[in-house]
PDB file of N, CA and C in Angstrom:
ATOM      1  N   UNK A   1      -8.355   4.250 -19.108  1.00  0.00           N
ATOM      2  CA  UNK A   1      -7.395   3.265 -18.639  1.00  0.00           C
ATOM      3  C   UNK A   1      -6.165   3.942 -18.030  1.00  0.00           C
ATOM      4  N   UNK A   2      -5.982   5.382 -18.766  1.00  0.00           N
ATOM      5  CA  UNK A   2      -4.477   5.606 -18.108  1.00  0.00           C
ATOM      6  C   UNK A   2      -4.915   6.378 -16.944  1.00  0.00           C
ATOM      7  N   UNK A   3      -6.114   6.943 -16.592  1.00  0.00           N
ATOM      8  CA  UNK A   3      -7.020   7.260 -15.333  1.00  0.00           C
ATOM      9  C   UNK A   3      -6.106   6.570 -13.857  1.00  0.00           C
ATOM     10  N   UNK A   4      -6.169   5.081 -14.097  1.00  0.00           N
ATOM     11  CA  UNK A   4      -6.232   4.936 -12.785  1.00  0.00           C
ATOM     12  C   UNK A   4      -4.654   4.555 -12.358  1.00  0.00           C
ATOM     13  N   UNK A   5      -3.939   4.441 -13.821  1.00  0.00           N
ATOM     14  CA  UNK A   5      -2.236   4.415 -13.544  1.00  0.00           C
ATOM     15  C   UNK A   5      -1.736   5.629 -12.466  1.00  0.00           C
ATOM     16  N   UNK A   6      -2.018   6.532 -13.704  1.00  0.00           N
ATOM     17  CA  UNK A   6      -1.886   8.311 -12.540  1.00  0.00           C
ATOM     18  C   UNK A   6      -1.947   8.095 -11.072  1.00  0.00           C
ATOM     19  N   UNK A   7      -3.190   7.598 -10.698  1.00  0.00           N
ATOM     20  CA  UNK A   7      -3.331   7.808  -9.021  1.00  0.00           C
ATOM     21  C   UNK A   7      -2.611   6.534  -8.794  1.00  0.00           C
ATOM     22  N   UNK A   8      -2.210   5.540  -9.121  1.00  0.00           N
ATOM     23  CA  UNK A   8      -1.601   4.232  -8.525  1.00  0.00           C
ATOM     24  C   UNK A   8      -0.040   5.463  -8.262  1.00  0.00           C
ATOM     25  N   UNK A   9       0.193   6.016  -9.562  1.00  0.00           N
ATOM     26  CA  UNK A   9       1.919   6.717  -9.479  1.00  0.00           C
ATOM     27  C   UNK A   9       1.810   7.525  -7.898  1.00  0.00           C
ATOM     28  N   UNK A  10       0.667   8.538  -8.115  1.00  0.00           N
ATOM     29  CA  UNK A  10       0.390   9.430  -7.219  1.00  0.00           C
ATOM     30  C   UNK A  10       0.375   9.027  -5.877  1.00  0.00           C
ATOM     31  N   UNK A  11      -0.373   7.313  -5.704  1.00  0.00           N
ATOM     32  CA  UNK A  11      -0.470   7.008  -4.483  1.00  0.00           C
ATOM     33  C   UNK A  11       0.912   6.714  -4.218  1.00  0.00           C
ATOM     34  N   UNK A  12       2.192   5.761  -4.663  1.00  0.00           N
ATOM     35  CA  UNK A  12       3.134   5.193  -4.569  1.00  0.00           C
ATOM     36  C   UNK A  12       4.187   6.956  -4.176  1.00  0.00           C
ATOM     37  N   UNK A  13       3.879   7.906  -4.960  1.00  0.00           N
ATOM     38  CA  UNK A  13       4.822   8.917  -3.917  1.00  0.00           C
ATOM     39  C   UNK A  13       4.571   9.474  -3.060  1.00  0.00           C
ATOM     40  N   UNK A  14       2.657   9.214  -2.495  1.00  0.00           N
ATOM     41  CA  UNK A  14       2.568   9.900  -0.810  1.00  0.00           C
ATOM     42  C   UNK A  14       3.029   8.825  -0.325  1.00  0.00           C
ATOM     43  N   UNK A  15       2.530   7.336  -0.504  1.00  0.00           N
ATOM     44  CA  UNK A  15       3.252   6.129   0.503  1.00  0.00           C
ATOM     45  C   UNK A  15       4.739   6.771   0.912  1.00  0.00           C
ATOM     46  N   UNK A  16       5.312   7.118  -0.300  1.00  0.00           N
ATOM     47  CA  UNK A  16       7.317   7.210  -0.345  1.00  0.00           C
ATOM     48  C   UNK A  16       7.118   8.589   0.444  1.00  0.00           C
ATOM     49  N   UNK A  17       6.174   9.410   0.082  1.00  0.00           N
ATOM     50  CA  UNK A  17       6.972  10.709   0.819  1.00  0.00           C
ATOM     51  C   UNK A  17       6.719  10.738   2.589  1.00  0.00           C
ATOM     52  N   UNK A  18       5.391   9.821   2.815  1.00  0.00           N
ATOM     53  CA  UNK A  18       4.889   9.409   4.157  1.00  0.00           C
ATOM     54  C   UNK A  18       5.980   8.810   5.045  1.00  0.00           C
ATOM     55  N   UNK A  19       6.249   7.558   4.245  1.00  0.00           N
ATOM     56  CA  UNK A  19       7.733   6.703   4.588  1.00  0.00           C
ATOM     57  C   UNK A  19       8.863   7.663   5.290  1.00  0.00           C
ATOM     58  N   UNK A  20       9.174   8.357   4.174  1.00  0.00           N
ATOM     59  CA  UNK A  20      10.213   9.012   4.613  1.00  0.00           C
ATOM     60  C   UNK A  20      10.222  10.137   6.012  1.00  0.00           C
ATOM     61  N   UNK A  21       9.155  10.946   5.945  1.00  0.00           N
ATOM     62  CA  UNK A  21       8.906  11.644   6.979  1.00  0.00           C
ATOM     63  C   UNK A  21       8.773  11.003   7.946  1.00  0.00           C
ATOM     64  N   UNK A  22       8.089   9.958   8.080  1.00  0.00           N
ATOM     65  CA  UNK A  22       7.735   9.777   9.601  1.00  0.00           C
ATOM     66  C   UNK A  22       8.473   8.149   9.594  1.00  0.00           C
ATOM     67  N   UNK A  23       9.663   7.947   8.876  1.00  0.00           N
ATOM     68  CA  UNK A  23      10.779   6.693   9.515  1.00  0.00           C
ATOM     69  C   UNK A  23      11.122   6.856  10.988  1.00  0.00           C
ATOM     70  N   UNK A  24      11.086   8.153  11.160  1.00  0.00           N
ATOM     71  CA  UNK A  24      11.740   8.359  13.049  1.00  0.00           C
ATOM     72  C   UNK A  24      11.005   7.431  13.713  1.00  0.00           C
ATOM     73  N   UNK A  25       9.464   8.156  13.707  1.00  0.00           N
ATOM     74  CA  UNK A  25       8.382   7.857  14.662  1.00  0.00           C
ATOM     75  C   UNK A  25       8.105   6.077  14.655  1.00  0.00           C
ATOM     76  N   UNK A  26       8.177   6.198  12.905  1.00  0.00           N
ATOM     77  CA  UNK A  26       8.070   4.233  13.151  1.00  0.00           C
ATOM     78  C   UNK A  26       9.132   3.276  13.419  1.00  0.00           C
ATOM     79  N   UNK A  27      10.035   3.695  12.998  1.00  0.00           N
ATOM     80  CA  UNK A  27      11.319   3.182  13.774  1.00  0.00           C
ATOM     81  C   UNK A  27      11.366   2.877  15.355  1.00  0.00           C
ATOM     82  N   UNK A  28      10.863   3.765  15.994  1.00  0.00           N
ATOM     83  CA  UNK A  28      10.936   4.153  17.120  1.00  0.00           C
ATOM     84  C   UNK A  28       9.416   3.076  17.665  1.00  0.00           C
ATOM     85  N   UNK A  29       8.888   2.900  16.988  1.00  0.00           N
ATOM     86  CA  UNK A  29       7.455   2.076  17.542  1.00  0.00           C
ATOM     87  C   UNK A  29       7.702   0.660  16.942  1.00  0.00           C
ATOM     88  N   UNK A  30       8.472   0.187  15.521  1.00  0.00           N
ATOM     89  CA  UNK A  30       8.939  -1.202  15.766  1.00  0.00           C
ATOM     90  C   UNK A  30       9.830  -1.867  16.546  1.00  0.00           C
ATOM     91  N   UNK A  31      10.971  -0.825  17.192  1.00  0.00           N
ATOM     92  CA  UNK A  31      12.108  -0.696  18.546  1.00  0.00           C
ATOM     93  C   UNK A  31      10.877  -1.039  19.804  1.00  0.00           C
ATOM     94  N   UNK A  32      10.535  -0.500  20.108  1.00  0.00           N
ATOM     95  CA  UNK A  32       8.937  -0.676  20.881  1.00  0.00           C
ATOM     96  C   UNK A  32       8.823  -2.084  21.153  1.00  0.00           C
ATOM     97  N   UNK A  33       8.031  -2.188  19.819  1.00  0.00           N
ATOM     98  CA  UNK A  33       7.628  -3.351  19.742  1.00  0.00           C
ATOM     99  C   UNK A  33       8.145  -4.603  20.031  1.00  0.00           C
ATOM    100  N   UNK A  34       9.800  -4.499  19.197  1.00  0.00           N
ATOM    101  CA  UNK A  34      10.771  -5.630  19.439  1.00  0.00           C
ATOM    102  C   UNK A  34      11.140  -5.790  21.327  1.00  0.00           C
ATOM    103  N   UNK A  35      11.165  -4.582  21.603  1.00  0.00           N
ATOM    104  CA  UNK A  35      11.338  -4.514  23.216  1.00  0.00           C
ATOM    105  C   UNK A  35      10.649  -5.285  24.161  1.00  0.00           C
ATOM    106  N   UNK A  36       9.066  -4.936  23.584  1.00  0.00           N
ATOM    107  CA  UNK A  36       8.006  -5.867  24.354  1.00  0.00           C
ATOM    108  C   UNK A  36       8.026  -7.218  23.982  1.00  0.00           C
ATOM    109  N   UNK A  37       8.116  -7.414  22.580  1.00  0.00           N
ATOM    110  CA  UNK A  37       8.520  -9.093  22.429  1.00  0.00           C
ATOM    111  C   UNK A  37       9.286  -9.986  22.992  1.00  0.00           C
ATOM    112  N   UNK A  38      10.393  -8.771  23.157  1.00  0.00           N
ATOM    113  CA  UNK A  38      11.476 -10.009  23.477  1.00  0.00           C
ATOM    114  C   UNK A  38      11.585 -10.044  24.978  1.00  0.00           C
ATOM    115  N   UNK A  39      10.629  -9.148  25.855  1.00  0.00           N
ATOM    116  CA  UNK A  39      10.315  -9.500  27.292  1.00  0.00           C
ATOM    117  C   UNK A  39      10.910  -8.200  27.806  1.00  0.00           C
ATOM    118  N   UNK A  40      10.946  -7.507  27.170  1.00  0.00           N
ATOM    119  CA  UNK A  40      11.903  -6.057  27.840  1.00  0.00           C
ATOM    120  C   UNK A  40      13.292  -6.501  28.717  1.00  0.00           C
ATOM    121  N   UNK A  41      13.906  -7.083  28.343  1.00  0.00           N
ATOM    122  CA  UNK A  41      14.924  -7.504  28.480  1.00  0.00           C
ATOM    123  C   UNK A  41      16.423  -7.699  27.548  1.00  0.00           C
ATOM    124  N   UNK A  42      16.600  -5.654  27.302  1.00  0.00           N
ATOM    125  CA  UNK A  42      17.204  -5.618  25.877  1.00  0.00           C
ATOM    126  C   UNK A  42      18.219  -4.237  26.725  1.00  0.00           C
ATOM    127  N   UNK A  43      19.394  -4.133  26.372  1.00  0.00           N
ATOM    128  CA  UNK A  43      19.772  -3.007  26.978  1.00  0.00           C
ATOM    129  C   UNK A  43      20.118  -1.999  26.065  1.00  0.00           C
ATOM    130  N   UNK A  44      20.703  -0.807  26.426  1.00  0.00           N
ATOM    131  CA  UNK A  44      20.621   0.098  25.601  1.00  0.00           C
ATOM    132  C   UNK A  44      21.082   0.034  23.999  1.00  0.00           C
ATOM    133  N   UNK A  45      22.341  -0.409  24.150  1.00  0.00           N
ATOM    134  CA  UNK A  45      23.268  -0.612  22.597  1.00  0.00           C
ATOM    135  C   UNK A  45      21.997  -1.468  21.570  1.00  0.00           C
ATOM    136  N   UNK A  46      21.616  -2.604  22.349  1.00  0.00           N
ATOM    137  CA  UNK A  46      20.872  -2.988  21.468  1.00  0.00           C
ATOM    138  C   UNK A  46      19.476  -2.568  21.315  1.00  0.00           C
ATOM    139  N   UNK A  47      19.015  -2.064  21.349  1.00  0.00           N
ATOM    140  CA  UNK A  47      17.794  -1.400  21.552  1.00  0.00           C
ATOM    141  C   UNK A  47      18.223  -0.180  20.614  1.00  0.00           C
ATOM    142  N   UNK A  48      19.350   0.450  20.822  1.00  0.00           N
ATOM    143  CA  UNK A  48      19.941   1.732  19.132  1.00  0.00           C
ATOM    144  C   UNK A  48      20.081   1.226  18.145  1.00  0.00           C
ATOM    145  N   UNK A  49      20.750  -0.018  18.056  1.00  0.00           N
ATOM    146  CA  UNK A  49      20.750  -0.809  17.039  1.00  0.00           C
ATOM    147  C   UNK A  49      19.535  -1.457  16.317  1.00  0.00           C
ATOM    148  N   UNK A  50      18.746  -1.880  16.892  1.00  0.00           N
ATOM    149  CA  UNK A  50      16.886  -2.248  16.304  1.00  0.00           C
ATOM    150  C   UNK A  50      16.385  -0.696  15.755  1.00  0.00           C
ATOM    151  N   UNK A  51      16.554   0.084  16.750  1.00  0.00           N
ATOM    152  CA  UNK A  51      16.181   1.607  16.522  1.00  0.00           C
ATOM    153  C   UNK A  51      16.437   2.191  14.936  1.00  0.00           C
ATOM    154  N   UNK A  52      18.011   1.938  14.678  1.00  0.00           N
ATOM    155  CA  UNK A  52      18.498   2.977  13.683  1.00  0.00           C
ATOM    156  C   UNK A  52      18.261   1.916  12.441  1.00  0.00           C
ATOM    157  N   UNK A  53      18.126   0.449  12.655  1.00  0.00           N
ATOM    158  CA  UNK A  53      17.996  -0.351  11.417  1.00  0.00           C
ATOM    159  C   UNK A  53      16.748   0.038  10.966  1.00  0.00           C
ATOM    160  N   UNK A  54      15.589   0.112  11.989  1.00  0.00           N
ATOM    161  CA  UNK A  54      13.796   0.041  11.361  1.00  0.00           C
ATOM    162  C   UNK A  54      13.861   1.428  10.749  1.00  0.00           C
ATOM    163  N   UNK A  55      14.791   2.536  11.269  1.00  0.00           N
ATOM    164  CA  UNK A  55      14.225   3.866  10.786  1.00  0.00           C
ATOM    165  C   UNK A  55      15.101   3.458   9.163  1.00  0.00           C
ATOM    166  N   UNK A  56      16.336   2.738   9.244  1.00  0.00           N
ATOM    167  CA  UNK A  56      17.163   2.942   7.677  1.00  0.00           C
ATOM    168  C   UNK A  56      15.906   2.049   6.967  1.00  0.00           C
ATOM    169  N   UNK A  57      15.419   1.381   7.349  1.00  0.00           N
ATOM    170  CA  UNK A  57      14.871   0.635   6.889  1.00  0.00           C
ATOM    171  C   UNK A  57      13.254   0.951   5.960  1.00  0.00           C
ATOM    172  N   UNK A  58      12.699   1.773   6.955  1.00  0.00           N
ATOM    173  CA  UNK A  58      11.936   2.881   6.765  1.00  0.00           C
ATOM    174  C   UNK A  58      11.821   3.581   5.594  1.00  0.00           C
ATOM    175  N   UNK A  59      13.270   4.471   5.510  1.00  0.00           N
ATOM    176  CA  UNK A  59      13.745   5.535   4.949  1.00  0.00           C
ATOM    177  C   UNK A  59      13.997   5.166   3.820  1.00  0.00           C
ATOM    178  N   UNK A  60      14.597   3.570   3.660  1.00  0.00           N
ATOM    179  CA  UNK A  60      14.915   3.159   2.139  1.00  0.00           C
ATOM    180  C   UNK A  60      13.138   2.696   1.575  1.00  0.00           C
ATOM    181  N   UNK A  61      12.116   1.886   2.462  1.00  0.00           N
ATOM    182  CA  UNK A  61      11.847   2.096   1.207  1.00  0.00           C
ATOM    183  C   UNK A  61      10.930   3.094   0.986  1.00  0.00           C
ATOM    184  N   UNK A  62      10.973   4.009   1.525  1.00  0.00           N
ATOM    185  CA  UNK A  62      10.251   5.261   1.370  1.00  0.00           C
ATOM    186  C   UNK A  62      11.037   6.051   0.080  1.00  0.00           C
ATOM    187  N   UNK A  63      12.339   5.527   0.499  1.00  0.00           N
ATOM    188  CA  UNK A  63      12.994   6.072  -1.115  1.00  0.00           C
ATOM    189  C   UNK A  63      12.893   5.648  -2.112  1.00  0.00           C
ATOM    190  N   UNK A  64      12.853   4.427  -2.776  1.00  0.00           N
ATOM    191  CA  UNK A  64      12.123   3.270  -3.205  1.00  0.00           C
ATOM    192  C   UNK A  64      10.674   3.682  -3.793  1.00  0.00           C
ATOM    193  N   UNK A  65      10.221   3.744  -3.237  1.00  0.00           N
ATOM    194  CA  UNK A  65       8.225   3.866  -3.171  1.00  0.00           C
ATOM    195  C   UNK A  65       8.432   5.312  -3.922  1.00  0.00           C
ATOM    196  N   UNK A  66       9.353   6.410  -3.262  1.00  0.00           N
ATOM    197  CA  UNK A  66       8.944   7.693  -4.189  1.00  0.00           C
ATOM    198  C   UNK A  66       9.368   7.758  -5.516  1.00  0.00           C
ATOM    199  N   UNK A  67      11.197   7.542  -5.164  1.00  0.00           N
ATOM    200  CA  UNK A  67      11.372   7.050  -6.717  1.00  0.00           C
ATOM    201  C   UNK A  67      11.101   6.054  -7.797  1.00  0.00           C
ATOM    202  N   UNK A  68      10.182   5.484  -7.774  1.00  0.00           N
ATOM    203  CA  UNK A  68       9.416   4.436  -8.501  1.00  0.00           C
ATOM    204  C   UNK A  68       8.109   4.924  -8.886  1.00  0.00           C
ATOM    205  N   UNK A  69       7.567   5.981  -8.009  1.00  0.00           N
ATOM    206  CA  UNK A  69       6.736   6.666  -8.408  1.00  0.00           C
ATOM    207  C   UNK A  69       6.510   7.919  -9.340  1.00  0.00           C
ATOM    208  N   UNK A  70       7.866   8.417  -9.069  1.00  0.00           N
ATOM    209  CA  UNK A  70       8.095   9.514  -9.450  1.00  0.00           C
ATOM    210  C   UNK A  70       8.389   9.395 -11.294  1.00  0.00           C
ATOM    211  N   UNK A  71       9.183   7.924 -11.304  1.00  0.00           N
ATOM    212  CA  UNK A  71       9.500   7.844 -12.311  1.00  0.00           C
ATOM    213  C   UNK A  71       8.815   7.333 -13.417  1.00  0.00           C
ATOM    214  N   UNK A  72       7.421   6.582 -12.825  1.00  0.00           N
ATOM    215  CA  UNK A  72       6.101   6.132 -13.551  1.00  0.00           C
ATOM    216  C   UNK A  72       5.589   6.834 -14.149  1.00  0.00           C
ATOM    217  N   UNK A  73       5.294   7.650 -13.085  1.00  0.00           N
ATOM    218  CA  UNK A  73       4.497   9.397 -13.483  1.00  0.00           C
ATOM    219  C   UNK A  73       5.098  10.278 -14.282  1.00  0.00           C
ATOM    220  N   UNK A  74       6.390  10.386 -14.727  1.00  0.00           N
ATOM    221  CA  UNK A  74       6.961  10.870 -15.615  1.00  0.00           C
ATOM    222  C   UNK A  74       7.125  10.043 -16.925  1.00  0.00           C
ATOM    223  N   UNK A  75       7.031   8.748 -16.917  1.00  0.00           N
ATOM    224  CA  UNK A  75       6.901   8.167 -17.837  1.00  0.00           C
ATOM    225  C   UNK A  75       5.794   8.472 -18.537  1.00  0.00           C
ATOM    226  N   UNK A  76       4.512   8.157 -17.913  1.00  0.00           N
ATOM    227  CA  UNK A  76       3.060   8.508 -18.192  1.00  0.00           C
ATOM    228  C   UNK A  76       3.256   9.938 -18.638  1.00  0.00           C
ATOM    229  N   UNK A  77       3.414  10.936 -18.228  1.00  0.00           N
ATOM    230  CA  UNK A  77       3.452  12.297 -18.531  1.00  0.00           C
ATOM    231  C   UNK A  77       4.185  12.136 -19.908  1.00  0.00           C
ATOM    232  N   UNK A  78       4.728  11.199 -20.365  1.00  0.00           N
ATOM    233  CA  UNK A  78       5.934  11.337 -21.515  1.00  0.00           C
ATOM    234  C   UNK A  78       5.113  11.072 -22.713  1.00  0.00           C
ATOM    235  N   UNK A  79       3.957  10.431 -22.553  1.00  0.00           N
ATOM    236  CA  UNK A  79       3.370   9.251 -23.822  1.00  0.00           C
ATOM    237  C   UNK A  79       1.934  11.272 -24.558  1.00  0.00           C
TER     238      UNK A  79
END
């Protein structure tokens, strides 16, 4: 039973450590995205602004996801 906790912890800090590394790249492809939605008709300021929210956005919960993981797995390690 405590088998498959481990890899749930394990999976939850590659999700967080994935998150975090590559917030640029997805940031940068939901900015994208919002661009094409809204008809490409977005100018620069706002287009940094979509940009730097998806990457904070990203980044938190990649921080989130690791530390929640991190702290499972140390729990488990504790018993």
């Amino acid at each position: 039973m405590k088998n498959w906790k481990w890899w749930l912890d394990i999976a939850m800090i590659g999700i967080g450590a994935f998150l975090l590394w590559k917030s640029v790249d997805l940031g940068e492809a939901y900015a994208n995205h919002w661009l094409r939605k809204s008809g490409g008709h977005a100018d620069t300021d706002t287009y940094h602004i979509i940009l730097s929210e998806a990457i904070r956005m990203y980044r938190s919960a990649g921080a989130i996801l690791f530390a929640i993981g991190v702290w499972f797995l140390r729990k488990e390690a504790m018993r």
